[in-house]
C-alpha atoms as a PDB file:
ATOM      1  CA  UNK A   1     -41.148 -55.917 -20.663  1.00  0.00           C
ATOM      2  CA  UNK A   2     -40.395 -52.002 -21.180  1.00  0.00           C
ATOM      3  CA  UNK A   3     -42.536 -49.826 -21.642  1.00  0.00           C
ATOM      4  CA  UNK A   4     -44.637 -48.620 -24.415  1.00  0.00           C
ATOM      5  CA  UNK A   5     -43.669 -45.217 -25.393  1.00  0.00           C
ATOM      6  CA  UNK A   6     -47.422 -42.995 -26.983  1.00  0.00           C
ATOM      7  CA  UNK A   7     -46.438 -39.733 -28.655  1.00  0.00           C
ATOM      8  CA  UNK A   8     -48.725 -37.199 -27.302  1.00  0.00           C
ATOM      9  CA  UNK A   9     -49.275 -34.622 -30.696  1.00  0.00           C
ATOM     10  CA  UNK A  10     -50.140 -31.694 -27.814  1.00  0.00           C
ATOM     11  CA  UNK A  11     -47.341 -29.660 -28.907  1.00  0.00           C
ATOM     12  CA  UNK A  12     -47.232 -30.255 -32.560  1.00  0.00           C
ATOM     13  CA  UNK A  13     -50.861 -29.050 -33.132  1.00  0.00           C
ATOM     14  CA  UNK A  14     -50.130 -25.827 -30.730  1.00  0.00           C
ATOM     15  CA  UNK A  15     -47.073 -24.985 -32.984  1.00  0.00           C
ATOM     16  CA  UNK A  16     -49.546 -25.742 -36.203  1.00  0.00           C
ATOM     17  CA  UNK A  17     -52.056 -23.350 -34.708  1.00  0.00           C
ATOM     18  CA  UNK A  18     -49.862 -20.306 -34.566  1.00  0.00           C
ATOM     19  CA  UNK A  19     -50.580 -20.102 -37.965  1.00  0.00           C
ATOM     20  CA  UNK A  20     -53.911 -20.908 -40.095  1.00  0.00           C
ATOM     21  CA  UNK A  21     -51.901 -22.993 -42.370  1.00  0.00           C
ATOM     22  CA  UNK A  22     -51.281 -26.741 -42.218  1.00  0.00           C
ATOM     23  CA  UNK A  23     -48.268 -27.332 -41.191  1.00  0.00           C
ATOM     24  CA  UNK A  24     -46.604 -28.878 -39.398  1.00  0.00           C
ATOM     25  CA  UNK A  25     -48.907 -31.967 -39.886  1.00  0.00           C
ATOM     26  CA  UNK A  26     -50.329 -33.911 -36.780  1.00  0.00           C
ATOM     27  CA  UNK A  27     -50.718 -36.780 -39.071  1.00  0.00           C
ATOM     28  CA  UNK A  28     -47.592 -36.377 -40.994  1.00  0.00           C
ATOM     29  CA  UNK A  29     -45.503 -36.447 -37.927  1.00  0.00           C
ATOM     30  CA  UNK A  30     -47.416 -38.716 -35.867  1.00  0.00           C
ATOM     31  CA  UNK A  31     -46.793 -41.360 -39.449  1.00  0.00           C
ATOM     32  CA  UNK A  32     -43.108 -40.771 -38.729  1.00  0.00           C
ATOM     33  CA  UNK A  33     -43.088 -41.187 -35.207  1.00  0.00           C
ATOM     34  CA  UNK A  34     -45.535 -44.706 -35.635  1.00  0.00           C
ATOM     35  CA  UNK A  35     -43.090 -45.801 -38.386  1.00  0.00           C
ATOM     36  CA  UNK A  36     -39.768 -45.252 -35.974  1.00  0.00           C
ATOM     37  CA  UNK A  37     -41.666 -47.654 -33.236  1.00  0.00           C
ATOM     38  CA  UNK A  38     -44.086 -45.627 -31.307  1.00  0.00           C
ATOM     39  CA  UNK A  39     -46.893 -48.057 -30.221  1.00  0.00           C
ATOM     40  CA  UNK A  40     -49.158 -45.438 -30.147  1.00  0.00           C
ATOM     41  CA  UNK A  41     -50.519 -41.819 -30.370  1.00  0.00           C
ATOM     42  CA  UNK A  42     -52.292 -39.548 -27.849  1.00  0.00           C
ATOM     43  CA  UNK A  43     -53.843 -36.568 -28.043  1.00  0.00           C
ATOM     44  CA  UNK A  44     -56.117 -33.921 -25.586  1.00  0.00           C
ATOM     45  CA  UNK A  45     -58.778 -32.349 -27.624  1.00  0.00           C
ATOM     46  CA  UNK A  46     -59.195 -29.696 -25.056  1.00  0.00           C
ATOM     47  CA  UNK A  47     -62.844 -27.832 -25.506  1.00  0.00           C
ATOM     48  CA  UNK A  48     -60.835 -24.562 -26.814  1.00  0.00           C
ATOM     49  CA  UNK A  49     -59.012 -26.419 -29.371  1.00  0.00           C
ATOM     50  CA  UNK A  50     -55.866 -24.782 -28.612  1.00  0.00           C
ATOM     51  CA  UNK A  51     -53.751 -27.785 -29.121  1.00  0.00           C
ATOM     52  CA  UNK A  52     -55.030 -30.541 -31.011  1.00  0.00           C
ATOM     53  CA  UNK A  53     -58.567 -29.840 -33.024  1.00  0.00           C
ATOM     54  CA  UNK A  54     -61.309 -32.248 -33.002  1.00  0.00           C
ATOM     55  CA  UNK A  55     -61.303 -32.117 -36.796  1.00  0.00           C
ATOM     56  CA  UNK A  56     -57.551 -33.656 -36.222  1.00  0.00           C
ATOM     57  CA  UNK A  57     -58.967 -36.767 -34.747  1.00  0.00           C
ATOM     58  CA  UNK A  58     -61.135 -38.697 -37.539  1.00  0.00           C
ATOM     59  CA  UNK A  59     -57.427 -38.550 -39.574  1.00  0.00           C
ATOM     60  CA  UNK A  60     -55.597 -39.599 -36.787  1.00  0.00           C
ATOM     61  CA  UNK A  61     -57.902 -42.141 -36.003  1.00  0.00           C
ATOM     62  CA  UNK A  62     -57.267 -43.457 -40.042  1.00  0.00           C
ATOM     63  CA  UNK A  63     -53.940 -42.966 -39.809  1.00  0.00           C
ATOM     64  CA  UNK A  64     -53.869 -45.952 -37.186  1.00  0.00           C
ATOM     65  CA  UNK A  65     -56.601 -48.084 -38.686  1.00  0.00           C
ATOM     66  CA  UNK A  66     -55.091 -47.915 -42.314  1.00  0.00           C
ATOM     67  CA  UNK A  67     -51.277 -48.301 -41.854  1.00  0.00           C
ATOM     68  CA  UNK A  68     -50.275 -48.953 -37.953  1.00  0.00           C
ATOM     69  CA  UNK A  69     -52.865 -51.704 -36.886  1.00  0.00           C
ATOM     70  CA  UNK A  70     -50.810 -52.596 -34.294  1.00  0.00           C
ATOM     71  CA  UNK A  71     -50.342 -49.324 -32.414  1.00  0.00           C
ATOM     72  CA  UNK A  72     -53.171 -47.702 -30.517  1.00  0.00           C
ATOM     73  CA  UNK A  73     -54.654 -44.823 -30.180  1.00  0.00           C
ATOM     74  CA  UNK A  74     -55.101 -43.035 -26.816  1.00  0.00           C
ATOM     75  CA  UNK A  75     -57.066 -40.073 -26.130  1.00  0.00           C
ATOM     76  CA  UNK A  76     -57.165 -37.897 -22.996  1.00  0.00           C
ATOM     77  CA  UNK A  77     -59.772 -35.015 -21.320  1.00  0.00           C
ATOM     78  CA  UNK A  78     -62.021 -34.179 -18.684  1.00  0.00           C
ATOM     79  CA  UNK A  79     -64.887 -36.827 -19.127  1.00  0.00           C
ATOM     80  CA  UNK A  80     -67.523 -34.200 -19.976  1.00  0.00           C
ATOM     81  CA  UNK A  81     -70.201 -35.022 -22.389  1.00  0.00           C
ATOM     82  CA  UNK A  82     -68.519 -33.276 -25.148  1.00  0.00           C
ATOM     83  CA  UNK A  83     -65.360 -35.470 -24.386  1.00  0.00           C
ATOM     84  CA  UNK A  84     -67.023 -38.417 -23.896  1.00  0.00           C
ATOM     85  CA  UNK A  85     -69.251 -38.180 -27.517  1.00  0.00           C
ATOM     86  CA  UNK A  86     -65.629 -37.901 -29.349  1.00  0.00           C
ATOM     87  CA  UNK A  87     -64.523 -40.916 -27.734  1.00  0.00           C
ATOM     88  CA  UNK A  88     -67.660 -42.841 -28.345  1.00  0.00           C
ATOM     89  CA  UNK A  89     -67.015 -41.226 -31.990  1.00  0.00           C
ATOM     90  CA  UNK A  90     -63.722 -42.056 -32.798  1.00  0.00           C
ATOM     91  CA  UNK A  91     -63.241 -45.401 -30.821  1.00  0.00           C
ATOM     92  CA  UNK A  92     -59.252 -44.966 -29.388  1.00  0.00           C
ATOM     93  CA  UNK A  93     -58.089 -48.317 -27.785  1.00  0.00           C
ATOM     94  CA  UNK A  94     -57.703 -46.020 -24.322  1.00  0.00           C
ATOM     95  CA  UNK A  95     -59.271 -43.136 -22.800  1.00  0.00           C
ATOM     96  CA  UNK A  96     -57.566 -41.781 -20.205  1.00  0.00           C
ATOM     97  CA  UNK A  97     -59.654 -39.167 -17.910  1.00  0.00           C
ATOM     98  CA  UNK A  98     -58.051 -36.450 -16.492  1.00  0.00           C
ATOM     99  CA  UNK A  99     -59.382 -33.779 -13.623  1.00  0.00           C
ATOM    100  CA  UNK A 100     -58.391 -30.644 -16.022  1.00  0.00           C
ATOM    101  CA  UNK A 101     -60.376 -27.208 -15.367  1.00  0.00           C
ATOM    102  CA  UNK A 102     -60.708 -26.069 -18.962  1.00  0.00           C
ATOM    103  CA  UNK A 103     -58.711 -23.149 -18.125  1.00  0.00           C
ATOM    104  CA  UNK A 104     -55.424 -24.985 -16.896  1.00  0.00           C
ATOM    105  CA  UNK A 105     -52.741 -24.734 -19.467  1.00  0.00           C
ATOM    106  CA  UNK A 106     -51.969 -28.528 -18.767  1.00  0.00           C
ATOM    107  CA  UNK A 107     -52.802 -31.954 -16.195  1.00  0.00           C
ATOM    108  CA  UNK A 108     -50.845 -30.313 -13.168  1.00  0.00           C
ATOM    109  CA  UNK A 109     -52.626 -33.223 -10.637  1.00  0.00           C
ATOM    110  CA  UNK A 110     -54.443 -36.037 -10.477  1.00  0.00           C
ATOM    111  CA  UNK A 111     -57.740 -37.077  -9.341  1.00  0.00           C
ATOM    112  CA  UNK A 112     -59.316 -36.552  -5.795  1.00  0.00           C
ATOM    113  CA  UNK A 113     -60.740 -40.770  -5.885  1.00  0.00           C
ATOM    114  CA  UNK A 114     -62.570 -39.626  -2.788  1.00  0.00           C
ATOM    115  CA  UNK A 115     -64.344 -37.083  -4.320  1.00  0.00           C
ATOM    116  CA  UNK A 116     -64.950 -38.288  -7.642  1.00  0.00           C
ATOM    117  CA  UNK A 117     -65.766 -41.734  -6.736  1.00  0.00           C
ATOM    118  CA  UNK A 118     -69.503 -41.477  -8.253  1.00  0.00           C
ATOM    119  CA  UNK A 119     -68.580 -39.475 -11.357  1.00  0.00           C
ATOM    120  CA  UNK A 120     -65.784 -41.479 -12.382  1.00  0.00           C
ATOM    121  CA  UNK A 121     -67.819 -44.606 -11.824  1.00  0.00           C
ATOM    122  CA  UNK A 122     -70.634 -43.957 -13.770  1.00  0.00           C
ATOM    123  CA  UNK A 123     -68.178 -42.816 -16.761  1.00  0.00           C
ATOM    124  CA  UNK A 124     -65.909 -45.375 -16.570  1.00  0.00           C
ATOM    125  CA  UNK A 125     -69.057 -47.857 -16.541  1.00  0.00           C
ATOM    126  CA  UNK A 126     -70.085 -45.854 -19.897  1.00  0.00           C
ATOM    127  CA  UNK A 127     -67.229 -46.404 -21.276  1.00  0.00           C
ATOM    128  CA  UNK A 128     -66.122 -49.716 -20.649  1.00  0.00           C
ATOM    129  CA  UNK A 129     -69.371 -50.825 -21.996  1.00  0.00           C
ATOM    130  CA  UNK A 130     -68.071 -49.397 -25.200  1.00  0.00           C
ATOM    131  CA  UNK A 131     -65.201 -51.630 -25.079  1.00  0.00           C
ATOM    132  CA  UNK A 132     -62.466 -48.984 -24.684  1.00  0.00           C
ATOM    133  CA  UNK A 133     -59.250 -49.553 -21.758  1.00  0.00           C
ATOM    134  CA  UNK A 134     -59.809 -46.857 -19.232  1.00  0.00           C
ATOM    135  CA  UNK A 135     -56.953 -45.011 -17.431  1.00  0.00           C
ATOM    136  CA  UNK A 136     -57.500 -42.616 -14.603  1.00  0.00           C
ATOM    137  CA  UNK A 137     -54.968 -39.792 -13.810  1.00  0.00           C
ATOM    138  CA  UNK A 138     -53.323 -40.526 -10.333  1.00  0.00           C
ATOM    139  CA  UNK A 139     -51.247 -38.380  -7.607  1.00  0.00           C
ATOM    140  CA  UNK A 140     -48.081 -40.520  -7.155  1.00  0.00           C
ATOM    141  CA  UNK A 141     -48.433 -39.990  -3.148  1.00  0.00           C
ATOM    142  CA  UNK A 142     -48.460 -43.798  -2.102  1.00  0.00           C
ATOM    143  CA  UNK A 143     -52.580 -43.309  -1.256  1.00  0.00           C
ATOM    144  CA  UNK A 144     -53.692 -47.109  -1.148  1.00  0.00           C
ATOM    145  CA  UNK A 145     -57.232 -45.909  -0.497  1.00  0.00           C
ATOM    146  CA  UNK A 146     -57.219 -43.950  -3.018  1.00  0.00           C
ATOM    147  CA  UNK A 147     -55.907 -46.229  -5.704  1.00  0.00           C
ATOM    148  CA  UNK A 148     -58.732 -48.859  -4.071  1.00  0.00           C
ATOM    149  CA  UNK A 149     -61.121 -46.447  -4.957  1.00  0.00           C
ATOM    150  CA  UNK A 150     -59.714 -46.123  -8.396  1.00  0.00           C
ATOM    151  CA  UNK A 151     -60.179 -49.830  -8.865  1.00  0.00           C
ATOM    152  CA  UNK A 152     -63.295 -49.547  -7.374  1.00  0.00           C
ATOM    153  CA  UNK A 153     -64.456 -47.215 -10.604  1.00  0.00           C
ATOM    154  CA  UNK A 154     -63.988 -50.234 -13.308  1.00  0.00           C
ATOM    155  CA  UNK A 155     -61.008 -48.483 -14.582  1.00  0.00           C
ATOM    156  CA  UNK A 156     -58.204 -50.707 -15.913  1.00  0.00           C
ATOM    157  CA  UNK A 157     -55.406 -48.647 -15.415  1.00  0.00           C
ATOM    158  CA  UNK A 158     -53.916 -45.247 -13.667  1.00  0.00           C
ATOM    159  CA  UNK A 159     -51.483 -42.858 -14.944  1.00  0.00           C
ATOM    160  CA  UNK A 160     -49.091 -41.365 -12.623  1.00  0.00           C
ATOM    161  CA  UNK A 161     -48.759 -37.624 -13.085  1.00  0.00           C
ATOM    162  CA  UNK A 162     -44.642 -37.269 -13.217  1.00  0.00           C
ATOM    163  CA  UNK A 163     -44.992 -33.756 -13.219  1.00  0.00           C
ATOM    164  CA  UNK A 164     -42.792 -33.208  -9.757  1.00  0.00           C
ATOM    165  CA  UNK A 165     -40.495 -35.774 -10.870  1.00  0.00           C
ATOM    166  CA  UNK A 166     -39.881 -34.101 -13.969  1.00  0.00           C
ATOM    167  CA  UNK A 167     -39.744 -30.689 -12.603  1.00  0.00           C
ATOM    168  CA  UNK A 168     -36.633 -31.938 -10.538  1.00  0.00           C
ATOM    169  CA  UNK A 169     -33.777 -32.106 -13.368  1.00  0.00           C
ATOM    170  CA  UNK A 170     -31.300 -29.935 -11.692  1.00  0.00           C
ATOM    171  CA  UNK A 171     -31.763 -32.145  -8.400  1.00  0.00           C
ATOM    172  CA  UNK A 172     -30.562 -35.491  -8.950  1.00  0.00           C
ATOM    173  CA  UNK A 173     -31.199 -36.076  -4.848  1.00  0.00           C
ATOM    174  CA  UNK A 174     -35.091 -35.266  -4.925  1.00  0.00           C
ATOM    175  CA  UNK A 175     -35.348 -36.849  -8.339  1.00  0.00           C
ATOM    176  CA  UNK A 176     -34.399 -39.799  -6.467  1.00  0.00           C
ATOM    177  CA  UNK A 177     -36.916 -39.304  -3.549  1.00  0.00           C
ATOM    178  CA  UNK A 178     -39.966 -38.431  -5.896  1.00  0.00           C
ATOM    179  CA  UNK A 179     -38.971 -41.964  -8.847  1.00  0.00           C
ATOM    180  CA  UNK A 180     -39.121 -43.681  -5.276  1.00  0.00           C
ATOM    181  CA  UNK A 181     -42.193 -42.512  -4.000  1.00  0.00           C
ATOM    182  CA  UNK A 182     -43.842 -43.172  -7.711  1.00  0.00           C
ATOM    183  CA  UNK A 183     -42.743 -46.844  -7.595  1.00  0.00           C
ATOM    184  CA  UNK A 184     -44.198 -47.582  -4.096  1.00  0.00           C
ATOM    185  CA  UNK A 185     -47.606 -46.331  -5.636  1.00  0.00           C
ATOM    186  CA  UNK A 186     -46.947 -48.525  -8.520  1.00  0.00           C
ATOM    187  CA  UNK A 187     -46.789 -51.728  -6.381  1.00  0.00           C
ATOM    188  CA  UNK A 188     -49.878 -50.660  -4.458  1.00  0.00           C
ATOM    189  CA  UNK A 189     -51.874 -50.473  -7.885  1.00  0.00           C
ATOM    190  CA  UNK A 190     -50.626 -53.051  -9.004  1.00  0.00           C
ATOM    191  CA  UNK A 191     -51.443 -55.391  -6.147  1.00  0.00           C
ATOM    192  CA  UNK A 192     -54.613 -53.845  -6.501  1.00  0.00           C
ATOM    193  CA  UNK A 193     -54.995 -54.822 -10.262  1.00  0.00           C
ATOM    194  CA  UNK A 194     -54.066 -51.943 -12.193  1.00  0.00           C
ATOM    195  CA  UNK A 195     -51.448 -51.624 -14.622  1.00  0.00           C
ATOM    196  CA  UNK A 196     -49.893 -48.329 -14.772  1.00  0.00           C
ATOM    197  CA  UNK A 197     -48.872 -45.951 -17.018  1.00  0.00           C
ATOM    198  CA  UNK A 198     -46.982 -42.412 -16.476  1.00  0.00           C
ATOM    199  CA  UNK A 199     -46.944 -38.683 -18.332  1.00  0.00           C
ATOM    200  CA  UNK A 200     -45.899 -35.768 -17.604  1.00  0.00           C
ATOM    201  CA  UNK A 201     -42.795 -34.083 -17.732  1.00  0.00           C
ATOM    202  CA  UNK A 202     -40.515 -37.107 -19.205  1.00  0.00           C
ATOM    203  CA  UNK A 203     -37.341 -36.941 -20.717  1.00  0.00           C
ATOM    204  CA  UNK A 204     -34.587 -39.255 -22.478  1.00  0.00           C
ATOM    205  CA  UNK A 205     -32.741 -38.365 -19.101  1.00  0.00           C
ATOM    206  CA  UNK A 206     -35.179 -39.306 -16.559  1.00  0.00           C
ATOM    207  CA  UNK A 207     -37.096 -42.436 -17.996  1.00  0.00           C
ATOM    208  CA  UNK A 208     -34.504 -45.112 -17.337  1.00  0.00           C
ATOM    209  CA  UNK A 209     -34.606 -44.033 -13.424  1.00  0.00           C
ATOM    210  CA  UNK A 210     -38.524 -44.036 -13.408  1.00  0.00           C
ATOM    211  CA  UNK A 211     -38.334 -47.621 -15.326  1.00  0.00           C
ATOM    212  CA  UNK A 212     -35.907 -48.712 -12.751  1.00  0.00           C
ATOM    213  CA  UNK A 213     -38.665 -47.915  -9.750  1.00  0.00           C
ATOM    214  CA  UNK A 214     -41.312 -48.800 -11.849  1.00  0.00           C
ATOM    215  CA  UNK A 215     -40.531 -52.263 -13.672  1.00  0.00           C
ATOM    216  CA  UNK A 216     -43.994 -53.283 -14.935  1.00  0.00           C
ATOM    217  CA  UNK A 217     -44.140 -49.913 -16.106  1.00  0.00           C
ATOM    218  CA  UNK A 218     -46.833 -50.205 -19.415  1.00  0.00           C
ATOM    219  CA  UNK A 219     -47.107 -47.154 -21.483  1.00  0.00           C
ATOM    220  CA  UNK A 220     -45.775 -43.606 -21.066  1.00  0.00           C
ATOM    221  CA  UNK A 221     -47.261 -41.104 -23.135  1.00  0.00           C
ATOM    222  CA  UNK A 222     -44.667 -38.045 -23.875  1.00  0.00           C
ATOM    223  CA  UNK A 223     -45.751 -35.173 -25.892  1.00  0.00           C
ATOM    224  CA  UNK A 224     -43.334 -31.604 -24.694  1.00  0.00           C
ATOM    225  CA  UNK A 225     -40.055 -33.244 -24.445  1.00  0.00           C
ATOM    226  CA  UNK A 226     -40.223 -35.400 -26.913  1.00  0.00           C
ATOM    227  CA  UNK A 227     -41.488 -32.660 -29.392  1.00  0.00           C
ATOM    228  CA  UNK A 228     -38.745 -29.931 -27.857  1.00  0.00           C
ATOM    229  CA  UNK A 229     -36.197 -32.950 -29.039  1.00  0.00           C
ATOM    230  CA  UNK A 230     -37.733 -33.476 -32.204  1.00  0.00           C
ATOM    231  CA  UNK A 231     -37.129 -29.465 -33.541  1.00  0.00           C
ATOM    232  CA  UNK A 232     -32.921 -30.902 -32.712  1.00  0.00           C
ATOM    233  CA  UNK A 233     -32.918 -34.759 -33.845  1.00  0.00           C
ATOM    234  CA  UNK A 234     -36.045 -34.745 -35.872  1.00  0.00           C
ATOM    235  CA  UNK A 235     -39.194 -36.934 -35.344  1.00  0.00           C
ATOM    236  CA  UNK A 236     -37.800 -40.254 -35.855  1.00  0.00           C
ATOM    237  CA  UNK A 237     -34.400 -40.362 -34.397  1.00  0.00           C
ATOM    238  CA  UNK A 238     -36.138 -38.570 -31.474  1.00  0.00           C
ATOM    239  CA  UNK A 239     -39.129 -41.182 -30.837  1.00  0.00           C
ATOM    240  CA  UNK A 240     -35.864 -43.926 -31.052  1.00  0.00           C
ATOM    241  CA  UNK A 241     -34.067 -42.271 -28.609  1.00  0.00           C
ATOM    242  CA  UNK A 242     -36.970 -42.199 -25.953  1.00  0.00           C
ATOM    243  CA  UNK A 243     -37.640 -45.948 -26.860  1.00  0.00           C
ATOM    244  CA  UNK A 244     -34.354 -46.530 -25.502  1.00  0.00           C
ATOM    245  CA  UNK A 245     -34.790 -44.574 -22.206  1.00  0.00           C
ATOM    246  CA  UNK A 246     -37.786 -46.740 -21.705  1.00  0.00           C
ATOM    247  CA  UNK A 247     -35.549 -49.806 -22.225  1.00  0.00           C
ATOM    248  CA  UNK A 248     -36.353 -50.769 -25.537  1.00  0.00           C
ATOM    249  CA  UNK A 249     -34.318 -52.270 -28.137  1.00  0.00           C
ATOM    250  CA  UNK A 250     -33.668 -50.308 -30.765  1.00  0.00           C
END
């Protein structure tokens, strides 16, 4: 089955915020991109509020409720207690926990499992009492210990950090290397019992060679170049043109 394509709102609430006026909507455009297929929205109410804005998630949260009941909702953050009382608050179907500094423009890695073993088991225990899917952010390096460790937390899923991948469009040859490298860590989570998701850096022109290494790929959540091709196709052609990179029929 391809995979589900989440429109991360990131970008669209930084471009609001230039301004204190409000447009453009978060809601408005995440409605269009739920009614052109997305089967979901995510966002990463970072403690600054420099993209989205926690007031932005009770509306998107009954944006989904009253007219996409189908789609989910799928926030993302450092699992501080802040973070963690606006996920308890507004209930998304997955959290997905990330090892951001506050300071860090954006996810740039994933977690150190080793580490973080105790942190992210106690949360993950939190919050899967709660009743919410749990993804952790993962290094695509092919670390089976790692990923056991992962497991190990409660979590249901990972998310592979594309971020190198992505950053290699003008080199086809270490695209190729990197998609590889990302699928081999997909079959290791896998066999371990973890679906797997991906974000980071994703295009229309470099999902159909991550799908390819990556068949059970679930749920990529896209939020820069999807909203860069947005401002040139608009919201809705855009979210049907990444539905087809991730193999969907449009």
């Amino acid at each position: 089955m391809p995979a589900k394509l989440s429109v991360n709102l990131n970008a669209v609430a930084m471009l609001r915020n230039r301004r204190d006026l409000p447009w453009p909507s978060v809601t408005a455009l995440g409605r269009i991109a739920l009614e052109a297929g997305a089967s979901g929205l995510t966002v990463h109410p970072r403690p600054d509020q420099r993209h989205v804005r926690f007031s932005d998630l009770q509306p998107i949260r009954d944006l989904i409720d009253d007219e996409f009941a189908s789609t989910e909702f799928n926030m993302e953050g450092y699992p501080n207690e802040e973070f963690l009382r606006l996920v308890e608050t507004h209930e998304p179907e997955q959290v997905t926990l990330v090892p951001d500094d506050p300071a860090q423009a954006t996810s740039d890695h994933g977690w150190d499992f080793r580490k973080n073993h105790n942190l992210l088991g106690s949360v993950v225990g939190r919050l899967k009492k709660k009743g919410f899917r749990v993804s952790l952010f993962a290094d695509g390096d092919e670390d089976a210990e790692a990923l056991r460790i992962a497991k190990e937390t409660g979590a249901d899923r990972i998310e592979l950090y594309t971020g190198p991948y992505g950053g290699c469009y003008d080199d086809p040859e270490k695209a190729g290397k990197i998609a590889a490298e990302l699928g081999r860590t997909a079959e290791i989570a896998a066999s371990l019992g973890l679906d797997v998701n991906a974000g980071h850096d994703l295009t229309v022109a470099n999902l159909p060679l991550l799908a390819k290494h990556i068949p059970n790929l679930a749920e990529v959540s896209i939020g820069h170049g999807l909203t860069a091709d947005a401002l040139e196709y608009g919201m809705a052609e855009t979210v049907r043109r990444f539905r087809r990179a991730c193999g969907q029929t449009v």
